[in-house]
N, C-alpha and C. Protein backbone atom coordinates (compact mmCIF):
# COMPACT_ATOMS: atom_id res chain seq x y z
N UNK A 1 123.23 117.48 101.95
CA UNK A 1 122.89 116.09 101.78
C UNK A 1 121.83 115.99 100.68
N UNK A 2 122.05 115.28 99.72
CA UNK A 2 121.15 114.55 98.68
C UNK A 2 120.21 114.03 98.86
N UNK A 3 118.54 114.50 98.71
CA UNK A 3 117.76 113.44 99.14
C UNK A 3 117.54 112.18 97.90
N UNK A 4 117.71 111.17 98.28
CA UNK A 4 117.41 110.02 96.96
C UNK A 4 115.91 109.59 96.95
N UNK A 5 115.50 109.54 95.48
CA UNK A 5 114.12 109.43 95.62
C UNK A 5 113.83 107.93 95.80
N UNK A 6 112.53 107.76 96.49
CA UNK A 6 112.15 106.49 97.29
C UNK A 6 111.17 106.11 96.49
N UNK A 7 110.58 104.79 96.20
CA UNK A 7 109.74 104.03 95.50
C UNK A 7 108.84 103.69 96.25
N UNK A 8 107.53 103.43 96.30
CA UNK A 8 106.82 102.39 97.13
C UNK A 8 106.37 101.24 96.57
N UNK A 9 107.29 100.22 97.47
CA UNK A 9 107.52 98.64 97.47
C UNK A 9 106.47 97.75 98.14
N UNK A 10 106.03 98.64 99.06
CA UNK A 10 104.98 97.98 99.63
C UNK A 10 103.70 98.59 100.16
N UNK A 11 102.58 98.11 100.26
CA UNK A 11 101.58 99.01 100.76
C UNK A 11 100.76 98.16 101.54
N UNK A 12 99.86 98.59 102.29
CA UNK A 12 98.63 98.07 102.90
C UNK A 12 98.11 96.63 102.44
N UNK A 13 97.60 95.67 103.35
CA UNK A 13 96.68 94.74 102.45
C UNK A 13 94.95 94.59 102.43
N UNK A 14 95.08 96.09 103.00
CA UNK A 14 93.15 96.47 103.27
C UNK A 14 93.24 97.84 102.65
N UNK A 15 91.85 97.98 102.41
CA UNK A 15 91.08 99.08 101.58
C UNK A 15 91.52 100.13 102.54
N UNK A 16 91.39 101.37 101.82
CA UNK A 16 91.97 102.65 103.47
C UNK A 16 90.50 102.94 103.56
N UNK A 17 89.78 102.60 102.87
CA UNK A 17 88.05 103.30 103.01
C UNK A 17 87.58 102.32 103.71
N UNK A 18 87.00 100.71 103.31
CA UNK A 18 86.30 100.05 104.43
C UNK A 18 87.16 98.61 105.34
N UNK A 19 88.05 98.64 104.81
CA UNK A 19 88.74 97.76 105.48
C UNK A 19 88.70 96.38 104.91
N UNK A 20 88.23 95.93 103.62
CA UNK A 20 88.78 94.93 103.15
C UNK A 20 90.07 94.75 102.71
N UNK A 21 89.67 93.50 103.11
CA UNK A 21 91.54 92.71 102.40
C UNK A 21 91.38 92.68 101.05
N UNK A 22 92.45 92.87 100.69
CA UNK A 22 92.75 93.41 98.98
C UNK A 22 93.13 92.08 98.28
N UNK A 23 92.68 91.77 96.94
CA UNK A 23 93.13 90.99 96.34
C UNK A 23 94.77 91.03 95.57
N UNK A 24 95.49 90.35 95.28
CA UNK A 24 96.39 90.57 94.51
C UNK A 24 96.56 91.59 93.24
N UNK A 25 95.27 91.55 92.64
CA UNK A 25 94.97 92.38 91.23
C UNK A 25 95.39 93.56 92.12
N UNK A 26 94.33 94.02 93.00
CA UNK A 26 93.82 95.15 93.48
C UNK A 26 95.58 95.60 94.19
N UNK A 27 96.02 94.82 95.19
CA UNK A 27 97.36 95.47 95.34
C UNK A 27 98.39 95.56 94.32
N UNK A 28 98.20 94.67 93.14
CA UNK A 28 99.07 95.53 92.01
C UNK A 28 98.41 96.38 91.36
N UNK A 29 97.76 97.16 91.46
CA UNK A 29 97.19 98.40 90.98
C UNK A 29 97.39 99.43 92.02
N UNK A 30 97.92 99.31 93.06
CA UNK A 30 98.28 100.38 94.10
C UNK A 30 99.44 100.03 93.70
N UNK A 31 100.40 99.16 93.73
CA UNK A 31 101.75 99.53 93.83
C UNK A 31 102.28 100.16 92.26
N UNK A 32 101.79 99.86 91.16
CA UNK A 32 101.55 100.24 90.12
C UNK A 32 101.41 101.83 89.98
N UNK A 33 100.11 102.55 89.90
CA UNK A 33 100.05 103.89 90.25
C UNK A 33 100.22 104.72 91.43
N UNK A 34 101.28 103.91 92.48
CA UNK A 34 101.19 104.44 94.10
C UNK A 34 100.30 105.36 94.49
N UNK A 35 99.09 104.86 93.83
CA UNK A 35 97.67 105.69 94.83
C UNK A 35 97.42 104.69 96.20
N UNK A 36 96.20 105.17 96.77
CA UNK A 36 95.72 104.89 97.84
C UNK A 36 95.22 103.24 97.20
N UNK A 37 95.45 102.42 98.90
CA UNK A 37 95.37 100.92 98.30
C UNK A 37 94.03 100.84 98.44
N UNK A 38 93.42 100.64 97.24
CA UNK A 38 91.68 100.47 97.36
C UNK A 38 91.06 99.13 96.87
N UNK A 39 90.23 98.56 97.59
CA UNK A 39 89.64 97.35 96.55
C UNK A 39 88.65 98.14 95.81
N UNK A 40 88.79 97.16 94.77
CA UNK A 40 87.55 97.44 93.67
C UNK A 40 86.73 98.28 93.53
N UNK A 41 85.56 97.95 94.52
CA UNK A 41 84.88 98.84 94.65
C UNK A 41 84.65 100.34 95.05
N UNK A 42 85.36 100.84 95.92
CA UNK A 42 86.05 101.92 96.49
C UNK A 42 86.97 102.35 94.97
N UNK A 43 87.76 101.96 94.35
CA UNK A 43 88.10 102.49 93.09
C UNK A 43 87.81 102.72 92.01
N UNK A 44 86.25 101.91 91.86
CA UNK A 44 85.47 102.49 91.21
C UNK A 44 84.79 103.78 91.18
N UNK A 45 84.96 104.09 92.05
CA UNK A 45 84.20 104.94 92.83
C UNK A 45 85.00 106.70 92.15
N UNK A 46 86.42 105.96 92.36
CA UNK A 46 86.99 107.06 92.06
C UNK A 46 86.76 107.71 89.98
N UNK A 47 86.91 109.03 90.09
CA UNK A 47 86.47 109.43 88.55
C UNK A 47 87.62 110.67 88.47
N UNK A 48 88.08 110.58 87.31
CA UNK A 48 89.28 111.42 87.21
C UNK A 48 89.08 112.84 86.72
N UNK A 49 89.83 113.76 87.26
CA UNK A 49 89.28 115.24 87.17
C UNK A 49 88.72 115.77 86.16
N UNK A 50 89.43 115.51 84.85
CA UNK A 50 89.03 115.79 83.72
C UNK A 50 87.29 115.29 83.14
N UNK A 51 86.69 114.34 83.88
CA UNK A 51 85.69 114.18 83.45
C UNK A 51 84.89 114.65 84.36
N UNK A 52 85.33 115.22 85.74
CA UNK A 52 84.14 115.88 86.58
C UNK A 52 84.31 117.50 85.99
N UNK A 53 85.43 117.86 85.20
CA UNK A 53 85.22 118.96 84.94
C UNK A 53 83.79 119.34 83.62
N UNK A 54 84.50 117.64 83.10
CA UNK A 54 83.56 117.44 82.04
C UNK A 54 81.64 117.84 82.54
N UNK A 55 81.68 117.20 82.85
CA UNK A 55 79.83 117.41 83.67
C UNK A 55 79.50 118.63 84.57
N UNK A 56 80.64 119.36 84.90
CA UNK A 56 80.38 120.60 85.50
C UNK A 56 80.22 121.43 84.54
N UNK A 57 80.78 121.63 83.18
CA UNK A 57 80.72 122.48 83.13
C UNK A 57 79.78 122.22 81.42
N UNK A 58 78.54 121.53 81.26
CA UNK A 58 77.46 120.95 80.74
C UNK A 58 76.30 121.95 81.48
């Protein structure tokens, strides 16, 4: 049997970190990069590997 690959169409309408309700922006930016559904702030938060490698290794 073939597995067919699946999309995600839908996600959460709260933060998975504090439990706010997500704005529209904020849930098209999860369904967009199917990361974790985060508001704003909580995704700010996040910093992408390449620049923590950056400061580690300063």
């Amino acid at each position: 049997m073939d597995l067919e690959e699946q999309t995600l169409e839908k996600t959460g309408d709260r933060c998975e970190v504090c439990g706010a309700k997500l704005t529209d922006a904020e849930l098209q930016v999860a369904l967009e990069t199917g990361g974790a559904a985060l508001c704003s702030v909580h995704a700010a938060d996040l910093v992408p590997a390449d620049e923590i490698d950056a400061v580690e290794a300063d």
